[in-house]
C-alpha atoms as a PDB file:
ATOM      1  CA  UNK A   1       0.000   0.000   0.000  1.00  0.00           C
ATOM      2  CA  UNK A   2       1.417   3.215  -0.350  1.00  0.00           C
ATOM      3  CA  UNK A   3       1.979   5.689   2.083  1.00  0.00           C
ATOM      4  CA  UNK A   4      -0.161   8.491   1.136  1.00  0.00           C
ATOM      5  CA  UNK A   5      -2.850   5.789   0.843  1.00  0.00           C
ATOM      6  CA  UNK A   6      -2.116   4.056   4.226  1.00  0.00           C
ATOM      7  CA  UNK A   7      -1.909   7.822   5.749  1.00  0.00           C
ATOM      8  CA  UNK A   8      -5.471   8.358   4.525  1.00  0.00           C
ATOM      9  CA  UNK A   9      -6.760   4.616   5.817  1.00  0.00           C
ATOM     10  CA  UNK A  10      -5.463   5.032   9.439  1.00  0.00           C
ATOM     11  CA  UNK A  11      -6.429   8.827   9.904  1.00  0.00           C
ATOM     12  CA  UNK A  12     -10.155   7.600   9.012  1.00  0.00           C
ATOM     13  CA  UNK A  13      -9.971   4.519  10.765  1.00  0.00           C
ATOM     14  CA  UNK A  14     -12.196   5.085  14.217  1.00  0.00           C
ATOM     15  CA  UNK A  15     -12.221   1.355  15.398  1.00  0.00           C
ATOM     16  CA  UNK A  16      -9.285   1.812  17.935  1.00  0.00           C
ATOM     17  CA  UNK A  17     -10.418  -0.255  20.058  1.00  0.00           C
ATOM     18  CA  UNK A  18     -10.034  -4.209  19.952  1.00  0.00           C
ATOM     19  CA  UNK A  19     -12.932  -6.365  20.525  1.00  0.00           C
ATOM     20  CA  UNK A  20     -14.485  -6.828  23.965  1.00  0.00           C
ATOM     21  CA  UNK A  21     -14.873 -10.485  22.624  1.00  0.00           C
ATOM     22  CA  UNK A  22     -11.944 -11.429  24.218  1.00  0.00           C
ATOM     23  CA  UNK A  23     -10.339 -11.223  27.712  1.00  0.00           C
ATOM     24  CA  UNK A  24      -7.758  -8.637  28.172  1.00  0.00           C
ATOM     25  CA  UNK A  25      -4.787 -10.901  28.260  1.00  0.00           C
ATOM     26  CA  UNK A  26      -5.961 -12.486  25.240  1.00  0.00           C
ATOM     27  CA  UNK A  27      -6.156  -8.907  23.714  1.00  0.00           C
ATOM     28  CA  UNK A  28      -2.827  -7.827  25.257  1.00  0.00           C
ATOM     29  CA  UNK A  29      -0.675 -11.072  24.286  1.00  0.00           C
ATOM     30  CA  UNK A  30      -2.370 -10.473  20.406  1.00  0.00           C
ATOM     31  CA  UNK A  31      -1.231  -7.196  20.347  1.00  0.00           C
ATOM     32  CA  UNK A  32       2.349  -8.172  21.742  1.00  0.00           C
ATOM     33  CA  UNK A  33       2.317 -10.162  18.891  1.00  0.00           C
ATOM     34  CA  UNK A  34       1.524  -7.686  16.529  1.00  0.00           C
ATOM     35  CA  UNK A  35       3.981  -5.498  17.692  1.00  0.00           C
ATOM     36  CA  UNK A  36       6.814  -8.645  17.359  1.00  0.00           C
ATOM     37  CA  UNK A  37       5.532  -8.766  14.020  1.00  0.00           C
ATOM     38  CA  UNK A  38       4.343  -5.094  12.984  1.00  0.00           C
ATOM     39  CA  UNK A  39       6.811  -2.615  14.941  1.00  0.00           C
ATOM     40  CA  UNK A  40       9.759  -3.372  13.903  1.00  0.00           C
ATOM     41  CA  UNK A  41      10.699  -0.369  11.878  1.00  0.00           C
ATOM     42  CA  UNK A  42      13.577   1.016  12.389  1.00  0.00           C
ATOM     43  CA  UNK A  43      13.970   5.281  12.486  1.00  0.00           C
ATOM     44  CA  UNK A  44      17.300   5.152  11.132  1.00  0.00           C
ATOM     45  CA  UNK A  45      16.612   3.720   7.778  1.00  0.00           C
ATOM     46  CA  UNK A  46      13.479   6.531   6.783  1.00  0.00           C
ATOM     47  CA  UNK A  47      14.968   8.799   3.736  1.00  0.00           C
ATOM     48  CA  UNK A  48      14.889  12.732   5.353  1.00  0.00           C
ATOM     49  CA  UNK A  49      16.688  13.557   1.819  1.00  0.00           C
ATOM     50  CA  UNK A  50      13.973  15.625   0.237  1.00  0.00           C
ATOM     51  CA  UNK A  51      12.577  16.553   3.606  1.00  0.00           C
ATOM     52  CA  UNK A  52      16.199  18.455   4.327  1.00  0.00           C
ATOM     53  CA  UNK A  53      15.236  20.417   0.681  1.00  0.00           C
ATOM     54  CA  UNK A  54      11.505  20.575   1.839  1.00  0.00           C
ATOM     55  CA  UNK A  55      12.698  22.749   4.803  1.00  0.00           C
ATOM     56  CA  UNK A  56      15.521  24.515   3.094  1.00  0.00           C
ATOM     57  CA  UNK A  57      12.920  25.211   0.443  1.00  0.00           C
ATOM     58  CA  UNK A  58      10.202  26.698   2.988  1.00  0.00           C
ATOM     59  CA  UNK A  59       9.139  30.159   4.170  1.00  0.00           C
ATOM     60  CA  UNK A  60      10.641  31.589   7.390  1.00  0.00           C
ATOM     61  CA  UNK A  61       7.230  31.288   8.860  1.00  0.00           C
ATOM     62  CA  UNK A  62       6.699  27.754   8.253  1.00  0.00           C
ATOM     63  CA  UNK A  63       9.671  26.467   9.424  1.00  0.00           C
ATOM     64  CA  UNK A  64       9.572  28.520  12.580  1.00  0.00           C
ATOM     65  CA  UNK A  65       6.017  26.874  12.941  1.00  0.00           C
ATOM     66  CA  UNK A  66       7.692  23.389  12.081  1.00  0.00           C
ATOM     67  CA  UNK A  67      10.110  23.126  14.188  1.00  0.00           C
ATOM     68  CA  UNK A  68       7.790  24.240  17.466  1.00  0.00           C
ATOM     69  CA  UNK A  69       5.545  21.528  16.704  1.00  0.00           C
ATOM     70  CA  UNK A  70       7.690  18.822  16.064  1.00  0.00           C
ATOM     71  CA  UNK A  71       9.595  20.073  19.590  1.00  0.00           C
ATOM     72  CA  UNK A  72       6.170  19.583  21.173  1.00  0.00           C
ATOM     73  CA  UNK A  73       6.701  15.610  19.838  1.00  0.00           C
ATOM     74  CA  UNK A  74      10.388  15.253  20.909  1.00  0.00           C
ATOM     75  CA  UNK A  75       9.589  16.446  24.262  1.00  0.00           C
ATOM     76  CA  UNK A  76       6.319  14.125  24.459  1.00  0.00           C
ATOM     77  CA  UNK A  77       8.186  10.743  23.038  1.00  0.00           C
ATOM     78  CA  UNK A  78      10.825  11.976  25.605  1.00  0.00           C
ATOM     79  CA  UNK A  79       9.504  12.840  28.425  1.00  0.00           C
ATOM     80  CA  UNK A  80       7.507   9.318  28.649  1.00  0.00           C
ATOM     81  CA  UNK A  81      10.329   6.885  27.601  1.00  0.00           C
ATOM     82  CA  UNK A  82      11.829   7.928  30.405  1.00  0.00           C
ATOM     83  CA  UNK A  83       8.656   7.729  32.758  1.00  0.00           C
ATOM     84  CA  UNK A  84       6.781   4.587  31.848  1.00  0.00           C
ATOM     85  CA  UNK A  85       8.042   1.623  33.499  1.00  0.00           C
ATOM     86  CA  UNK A  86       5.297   1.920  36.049  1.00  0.00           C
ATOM     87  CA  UNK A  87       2.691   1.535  33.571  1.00  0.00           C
ATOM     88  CA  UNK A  88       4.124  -1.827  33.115  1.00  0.00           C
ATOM     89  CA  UNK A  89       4.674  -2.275  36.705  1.00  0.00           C
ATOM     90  CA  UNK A  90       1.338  -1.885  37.605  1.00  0.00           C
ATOM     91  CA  UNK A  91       0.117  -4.214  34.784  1.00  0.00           C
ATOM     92  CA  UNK A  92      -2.048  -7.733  36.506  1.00  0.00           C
ATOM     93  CA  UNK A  93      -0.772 -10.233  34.449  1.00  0.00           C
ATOM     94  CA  UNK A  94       2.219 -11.646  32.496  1.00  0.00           C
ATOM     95  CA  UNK A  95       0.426 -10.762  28.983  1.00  0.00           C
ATOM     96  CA  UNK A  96      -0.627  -7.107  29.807  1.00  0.00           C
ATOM     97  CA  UNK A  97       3.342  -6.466  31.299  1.00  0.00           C
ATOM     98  CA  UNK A  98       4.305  -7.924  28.029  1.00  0.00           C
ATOM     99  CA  UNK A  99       2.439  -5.781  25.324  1.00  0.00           C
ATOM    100  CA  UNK A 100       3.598  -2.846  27.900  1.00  0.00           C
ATOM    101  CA  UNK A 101       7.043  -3.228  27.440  1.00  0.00           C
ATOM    102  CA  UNK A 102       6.752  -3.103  23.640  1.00  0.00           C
ATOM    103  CA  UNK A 103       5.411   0.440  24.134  1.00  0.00           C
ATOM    104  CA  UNK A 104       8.366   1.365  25.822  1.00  0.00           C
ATOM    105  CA  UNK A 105      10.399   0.129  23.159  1.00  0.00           C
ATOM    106  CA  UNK A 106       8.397   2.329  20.930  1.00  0.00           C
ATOM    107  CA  UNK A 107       8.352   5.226  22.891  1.00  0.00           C
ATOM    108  CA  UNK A 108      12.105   5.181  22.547  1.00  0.00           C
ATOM    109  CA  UNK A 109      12.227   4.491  19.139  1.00  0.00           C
ATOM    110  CA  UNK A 110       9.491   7.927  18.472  1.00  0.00           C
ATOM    111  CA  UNK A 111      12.303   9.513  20.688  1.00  0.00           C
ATOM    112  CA  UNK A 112      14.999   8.525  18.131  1.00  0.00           C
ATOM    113  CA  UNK A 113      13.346   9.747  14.945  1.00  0.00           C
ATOM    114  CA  UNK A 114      12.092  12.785  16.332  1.00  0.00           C
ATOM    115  CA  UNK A 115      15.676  13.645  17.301  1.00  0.00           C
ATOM    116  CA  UNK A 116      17.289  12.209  13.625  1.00  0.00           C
ATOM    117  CA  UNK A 117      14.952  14.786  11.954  1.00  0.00           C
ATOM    118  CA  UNK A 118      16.285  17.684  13.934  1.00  0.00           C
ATOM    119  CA  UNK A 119      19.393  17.042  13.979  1.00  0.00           C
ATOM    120  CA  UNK A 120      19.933  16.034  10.109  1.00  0.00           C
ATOM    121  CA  UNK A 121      16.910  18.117   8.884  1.00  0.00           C
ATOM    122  CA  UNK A 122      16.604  21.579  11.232  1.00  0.00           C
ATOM    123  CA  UNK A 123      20.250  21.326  11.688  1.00  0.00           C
ATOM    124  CA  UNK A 124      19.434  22.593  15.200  1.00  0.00           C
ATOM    125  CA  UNK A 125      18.535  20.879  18.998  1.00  0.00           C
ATOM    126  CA  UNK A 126      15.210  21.488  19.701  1.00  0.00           C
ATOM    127  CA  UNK A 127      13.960  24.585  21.507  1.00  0.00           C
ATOM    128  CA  UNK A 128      13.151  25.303  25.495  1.00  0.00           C
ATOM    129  CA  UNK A 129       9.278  26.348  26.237  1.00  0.00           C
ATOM    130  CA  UNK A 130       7.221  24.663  24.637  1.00  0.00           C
ATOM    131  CA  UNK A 131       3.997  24.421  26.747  1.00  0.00           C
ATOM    132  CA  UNK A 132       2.357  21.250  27.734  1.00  0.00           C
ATOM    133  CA  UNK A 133       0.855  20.585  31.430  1.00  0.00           C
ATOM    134  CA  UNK A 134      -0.763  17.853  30.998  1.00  0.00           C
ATOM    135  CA  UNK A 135       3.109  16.235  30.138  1.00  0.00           C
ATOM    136  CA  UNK A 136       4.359  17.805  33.182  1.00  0.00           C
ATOM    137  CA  UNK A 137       2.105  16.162  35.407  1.00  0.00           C
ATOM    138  CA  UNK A 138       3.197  13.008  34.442  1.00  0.00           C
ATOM    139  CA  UNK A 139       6.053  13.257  37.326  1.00  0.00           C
ATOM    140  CA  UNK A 140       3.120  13.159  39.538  1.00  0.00           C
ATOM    141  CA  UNK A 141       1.791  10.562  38.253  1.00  0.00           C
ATOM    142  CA  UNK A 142       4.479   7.675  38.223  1.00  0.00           C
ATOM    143  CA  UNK A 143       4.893   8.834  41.819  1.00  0.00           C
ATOM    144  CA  UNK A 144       1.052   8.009  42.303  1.00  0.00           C
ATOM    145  CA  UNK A 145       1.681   5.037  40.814  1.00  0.00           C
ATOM    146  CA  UNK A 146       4.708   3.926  42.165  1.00  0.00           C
ATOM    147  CA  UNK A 147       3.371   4.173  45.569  1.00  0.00           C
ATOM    148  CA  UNK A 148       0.396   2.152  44.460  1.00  0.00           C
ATOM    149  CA  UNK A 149       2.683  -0.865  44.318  1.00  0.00           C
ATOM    150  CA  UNK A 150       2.646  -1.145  47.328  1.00  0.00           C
ATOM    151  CA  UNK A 151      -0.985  -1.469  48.149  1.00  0.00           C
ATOM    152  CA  UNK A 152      -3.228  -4.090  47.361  1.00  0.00           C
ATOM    153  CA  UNK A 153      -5.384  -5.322  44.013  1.00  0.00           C
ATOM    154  CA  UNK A 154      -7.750  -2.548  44.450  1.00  0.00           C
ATOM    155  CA  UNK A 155      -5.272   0.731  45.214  1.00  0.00           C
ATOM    156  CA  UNK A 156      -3.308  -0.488  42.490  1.00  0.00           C
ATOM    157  CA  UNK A 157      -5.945  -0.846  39.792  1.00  0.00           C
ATOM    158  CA  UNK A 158      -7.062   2.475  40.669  1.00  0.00           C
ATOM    159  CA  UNK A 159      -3.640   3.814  40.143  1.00  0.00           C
ATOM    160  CA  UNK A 160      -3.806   2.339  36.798  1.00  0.00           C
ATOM    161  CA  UNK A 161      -7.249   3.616  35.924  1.00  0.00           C
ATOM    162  CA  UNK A 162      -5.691   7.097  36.148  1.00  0.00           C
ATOM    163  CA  UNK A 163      -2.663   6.404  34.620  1.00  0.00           C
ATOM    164  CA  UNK A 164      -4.455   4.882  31.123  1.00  0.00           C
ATOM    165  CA  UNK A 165      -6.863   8.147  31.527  1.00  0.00           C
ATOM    166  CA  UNK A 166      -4.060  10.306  31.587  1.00  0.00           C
ATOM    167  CA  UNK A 167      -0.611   8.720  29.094  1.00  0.00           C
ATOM    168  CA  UNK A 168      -3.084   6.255  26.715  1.00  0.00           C
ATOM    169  CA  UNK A 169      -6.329   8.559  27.057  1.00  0.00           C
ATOM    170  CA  UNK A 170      -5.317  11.756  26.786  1.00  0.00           C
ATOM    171  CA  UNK A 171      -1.735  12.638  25.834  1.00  0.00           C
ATOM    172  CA  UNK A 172      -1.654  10.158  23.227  1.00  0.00           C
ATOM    173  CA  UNK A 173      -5.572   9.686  22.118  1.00  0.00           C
ATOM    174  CA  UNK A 174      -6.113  13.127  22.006  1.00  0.00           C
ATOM    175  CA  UNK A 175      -3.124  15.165  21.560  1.00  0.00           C
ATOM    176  CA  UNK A 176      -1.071  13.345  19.321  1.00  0.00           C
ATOM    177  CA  UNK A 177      -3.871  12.103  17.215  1.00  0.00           C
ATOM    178  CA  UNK A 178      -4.947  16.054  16.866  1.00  0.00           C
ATOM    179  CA  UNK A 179      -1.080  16.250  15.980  1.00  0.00           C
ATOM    180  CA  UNK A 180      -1.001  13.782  13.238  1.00  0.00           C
ATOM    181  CA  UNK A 181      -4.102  16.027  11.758  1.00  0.00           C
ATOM    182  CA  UNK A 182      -2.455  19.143  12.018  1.00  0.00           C
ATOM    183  CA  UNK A 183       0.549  17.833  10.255  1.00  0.00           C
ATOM    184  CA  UNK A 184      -1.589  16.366   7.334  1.00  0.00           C
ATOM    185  CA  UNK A 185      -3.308  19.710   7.090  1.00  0.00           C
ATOM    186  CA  UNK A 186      -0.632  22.315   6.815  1.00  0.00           C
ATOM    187  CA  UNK A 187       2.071  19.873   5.169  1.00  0.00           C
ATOM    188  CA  UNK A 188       1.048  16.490   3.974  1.00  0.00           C
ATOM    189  CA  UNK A 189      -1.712  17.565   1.669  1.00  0.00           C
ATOM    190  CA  UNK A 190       0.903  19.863   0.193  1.00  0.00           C
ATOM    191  CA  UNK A 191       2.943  16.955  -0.596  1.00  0.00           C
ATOM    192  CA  UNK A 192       6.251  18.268   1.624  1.00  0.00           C
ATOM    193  CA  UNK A 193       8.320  15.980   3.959  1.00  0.00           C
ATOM    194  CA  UNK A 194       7.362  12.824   2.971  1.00  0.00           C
ATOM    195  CA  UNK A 195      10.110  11.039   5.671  1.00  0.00           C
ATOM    196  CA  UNK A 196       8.540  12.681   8.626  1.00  0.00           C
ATOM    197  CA  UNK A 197       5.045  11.370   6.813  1.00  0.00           C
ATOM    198  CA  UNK A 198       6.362   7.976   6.449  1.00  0.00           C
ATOM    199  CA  UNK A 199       7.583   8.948  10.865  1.00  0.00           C
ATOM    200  CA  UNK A 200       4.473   9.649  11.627  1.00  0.00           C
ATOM    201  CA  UNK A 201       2.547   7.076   9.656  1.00  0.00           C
ATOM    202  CA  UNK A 202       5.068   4.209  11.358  1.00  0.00           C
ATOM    203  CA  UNK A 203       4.580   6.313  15.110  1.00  0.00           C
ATOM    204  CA  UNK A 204       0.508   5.855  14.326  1.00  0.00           C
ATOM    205  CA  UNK A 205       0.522   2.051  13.388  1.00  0.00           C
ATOM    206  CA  UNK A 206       2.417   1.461  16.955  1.00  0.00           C
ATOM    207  CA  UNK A 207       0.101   4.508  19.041  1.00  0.00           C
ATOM    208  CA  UNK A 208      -2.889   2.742  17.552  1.00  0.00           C
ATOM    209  CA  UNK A 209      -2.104  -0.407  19.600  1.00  0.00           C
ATOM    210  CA  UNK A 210      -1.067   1.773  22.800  1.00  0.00           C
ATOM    211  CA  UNK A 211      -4.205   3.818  22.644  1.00  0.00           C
ATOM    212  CA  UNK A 212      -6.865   0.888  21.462  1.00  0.00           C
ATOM    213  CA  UNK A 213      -5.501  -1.297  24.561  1.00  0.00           C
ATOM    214  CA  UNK A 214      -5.640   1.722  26.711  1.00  0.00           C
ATOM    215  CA  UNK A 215      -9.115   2.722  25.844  1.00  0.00           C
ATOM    216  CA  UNK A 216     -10.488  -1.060  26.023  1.00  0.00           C
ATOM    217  CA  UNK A 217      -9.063  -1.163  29.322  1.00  0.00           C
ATOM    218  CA  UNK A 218     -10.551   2.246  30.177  1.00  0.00           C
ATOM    219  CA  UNK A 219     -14.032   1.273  28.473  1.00  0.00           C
ATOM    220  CA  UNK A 220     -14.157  -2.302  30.835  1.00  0.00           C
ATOM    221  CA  UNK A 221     -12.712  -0.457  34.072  1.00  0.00           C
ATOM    222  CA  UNK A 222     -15.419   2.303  33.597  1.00  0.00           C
ATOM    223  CA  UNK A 223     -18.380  -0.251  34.571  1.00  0.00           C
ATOM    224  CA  UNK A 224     -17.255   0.438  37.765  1.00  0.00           C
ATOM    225  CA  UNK A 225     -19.145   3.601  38.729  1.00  0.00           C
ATOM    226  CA  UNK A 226     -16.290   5.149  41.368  1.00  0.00           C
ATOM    227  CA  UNK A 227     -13.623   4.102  37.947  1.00  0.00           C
ATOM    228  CA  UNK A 228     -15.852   5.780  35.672  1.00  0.00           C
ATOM    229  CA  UNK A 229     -15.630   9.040  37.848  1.00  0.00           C
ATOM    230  CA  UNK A 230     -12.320   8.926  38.031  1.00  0.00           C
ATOM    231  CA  UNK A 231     -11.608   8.898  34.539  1.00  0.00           C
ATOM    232  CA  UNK A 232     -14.261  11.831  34.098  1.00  0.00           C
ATOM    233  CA  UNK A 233     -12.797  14.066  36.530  1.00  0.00           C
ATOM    234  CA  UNK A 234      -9.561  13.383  34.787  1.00  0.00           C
ATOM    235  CA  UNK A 235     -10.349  14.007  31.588  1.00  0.00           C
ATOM    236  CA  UNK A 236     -12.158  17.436  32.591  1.00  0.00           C
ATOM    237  CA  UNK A 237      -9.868  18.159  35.015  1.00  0.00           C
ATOM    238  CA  UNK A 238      -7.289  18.079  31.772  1.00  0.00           C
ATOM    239  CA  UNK A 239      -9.163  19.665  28.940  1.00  0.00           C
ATOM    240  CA  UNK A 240      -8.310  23.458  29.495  1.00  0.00           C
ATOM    241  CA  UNK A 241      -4.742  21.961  29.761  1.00  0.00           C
ATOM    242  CA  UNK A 242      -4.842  20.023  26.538  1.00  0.00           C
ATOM    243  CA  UNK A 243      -6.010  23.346  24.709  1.00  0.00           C
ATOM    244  CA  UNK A 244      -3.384  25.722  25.935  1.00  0.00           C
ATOM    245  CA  UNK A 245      -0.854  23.558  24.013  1.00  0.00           C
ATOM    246  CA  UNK A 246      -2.382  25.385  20.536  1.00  0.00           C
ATOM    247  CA  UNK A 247      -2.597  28.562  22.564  1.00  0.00           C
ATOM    248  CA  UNK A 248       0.565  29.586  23.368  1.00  0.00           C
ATOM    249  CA  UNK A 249       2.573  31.958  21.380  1.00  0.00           C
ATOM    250  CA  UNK A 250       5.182  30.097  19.058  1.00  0.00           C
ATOM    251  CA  UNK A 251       8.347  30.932  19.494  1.00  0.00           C
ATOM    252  CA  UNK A 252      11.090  29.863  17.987  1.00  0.00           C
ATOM    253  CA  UNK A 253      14.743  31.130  19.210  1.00  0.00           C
ATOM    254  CA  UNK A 254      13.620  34.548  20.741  1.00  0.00           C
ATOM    255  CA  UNK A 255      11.608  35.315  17.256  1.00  0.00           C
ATOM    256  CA  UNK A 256       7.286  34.824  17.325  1.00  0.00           C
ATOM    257  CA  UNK A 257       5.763  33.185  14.342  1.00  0.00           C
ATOM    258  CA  UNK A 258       2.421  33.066  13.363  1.00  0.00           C
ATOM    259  CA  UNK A 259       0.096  29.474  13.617  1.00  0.00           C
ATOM    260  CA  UNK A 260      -0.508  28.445  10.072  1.00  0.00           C
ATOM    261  CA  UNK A 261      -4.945  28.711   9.641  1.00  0.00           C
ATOM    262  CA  UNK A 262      -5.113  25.390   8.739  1.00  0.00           C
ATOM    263  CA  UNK A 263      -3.979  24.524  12.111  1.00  0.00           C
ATOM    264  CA  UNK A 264      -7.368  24.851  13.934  1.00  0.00           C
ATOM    265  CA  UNK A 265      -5.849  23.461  16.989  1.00  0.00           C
ATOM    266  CA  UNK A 266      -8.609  23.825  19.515  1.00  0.00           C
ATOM    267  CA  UNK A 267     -11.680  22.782  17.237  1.00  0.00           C
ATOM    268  CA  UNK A 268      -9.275  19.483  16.466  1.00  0.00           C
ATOM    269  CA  UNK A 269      -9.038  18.860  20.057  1.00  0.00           C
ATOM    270  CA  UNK A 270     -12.159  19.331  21.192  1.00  0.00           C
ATOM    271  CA  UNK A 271     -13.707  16.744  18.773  1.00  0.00           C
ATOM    272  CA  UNK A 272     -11.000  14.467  19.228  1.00  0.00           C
ATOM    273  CA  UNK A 273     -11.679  15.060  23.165  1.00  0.00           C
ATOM    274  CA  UNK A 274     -15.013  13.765  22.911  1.00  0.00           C
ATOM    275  CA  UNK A 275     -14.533  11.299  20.499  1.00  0.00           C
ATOM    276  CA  UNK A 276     -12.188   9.413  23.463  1.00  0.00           C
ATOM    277  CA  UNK A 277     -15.029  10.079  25.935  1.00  0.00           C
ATOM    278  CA  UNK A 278     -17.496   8.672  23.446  1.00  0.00           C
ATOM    279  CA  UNK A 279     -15.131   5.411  23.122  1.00  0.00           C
ATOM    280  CA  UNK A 280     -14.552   4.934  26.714  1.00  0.00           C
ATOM    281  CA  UNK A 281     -18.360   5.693  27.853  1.00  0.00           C
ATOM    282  CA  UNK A 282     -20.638   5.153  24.905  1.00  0.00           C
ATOM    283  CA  UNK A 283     -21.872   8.709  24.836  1.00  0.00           C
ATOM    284  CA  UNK A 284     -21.779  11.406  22.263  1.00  0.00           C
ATOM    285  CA  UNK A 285     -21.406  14.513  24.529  1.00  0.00           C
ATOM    286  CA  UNK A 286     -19.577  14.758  27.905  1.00  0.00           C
ATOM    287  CA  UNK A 287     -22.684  16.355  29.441  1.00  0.00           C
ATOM    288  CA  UNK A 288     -24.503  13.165  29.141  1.00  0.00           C
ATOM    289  CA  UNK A 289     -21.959  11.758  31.309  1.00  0.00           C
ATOM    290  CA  UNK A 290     -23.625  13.725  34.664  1.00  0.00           C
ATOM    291  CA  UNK A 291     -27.681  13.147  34.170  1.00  0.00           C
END
């Protein structure tokens, strides 16, 4: 299949989650497998060649927009490589640690491109301030959930609730998906950087397994009514977070550049928002949630 065409099948592609047919290890140890089979690209070997002449080729005010987003990613992939061994930790059974530790892999490997393309495309490191809270509080969290190995079945699983909510729910079901459709929109339909296309299309295909076990997980846990607030309160508690990451000013080495209209970062994240409440509850509109 070609790329373009693959792009276009998983941007469309709503069925995230896998089927409730099965038990969760049975779902977690098939999608361990699929990651054995499926993720085993490798960041080193995608061609940046015409996405070095893309850039060189590009207005001041689109690059300076470029390389702010794609620091937003670095610092993401990052920031939770480092961080996610408790997810793991916390998993109940020998197949749910094992499809875990693939995504740790993976975060790793997201890491690696991200910083390949700045290095050997912006010819620069990546730049400081680049606003996102909702990544922040994940030191928080794996203290939360670190402690939470140390209770019992039930302090545990509630440690994990939150920690699916926030990393598989939220920074990765909603932000980065809203991410992969703001690149599409202000770059990929104008046919530029087709290596940090054929990046992002390879980081999808292994998010889509992170984010369909996490929501599946979410969607089961959420049956019980004290879960199901807790994922609520987390998701609203997060949403004026989530937004501010389109809101800030972007600023690229001292200089301000202007957001690119196609962006339409909060309307993307808003739908995408309640698309991941819709999948985890089975309702259309978050105010459902509280009759």
């Amino acid at each position: 299949m070609a790329l373009t065409e693959e792009w276009k099948e998983q941007t469309s592609a709503d069925e995230l989650i896998p089927s409730l047919d099965k038990s969760t290890d049975e779902v977690a140890w098939d999608l361990y497998r699929k990651a054995i089979r499926f993720g085993t690209w490798d960041p080193a070997e995608i061609d940046l060649t015409q996405d070095k002449a893309d850039f060189d080729s590009l207005d001041d005010d689109l690059k300076g927009y470029l390389i702010h987003f794609c620091t937003g990613f670095l610092d993401a992939e990052e920031n939770v490589a480092l961080k996610f061994c408790p997810w793991i930790m916390l998993g109940s059974s020998t197949e749910q640690q094992a499809f875990l530790s693939t995504q740790l892999l993976e975060e790793f490997k997201h890491t690696e491109f991200f910083m390949r393309y700045f290095s050997e495309v912006f010819g620069q490191a990546r730049i400081p301030g680049v606003k996102n809270i909702v990544q922040q509080k994940l030191d928080e969290r794996i203290k939360f959930m670190l402690a939470a190995l140390e209770l019992g079945p039930e302090g545990r699983e509630e440690a994990l609730v939150e920690g699916l909510a926030h990393y598989q729910g939220i920074i990765e079901g909603v932000q980065a998906m809203t991410g992969y459709e703001v690149f599409e929109a202000v770059f990929r339909s104008k046919g530029l950087f087709p290596g940090l296309a054929e990046g992002f299309a390879r980081i999808k295909e292994d998010e889509g397994r992170h984010v369909g076990f996490g929501l599946r997980m979410l969607k089961l846990l959420a049956r019980n009514p004290e879960h199901a607030k807790r994922i609520r309160r987390l998701f609203d508690d997060y949403l004026p977070h989530i937004l501010i990451r389109y809101d800030q000013p972007v600023m690229v080495n001292g200089r301000e550049y202007p957001t690119p209209p196609e962006v339409r970062g909060r309307e993307r994240l808003t739908k995408m928002f309640e698309r991941r409440l819709k999948d985890i509850f089975g309702k259309a509109n978050r105010e459902d949630f509280y009759k």
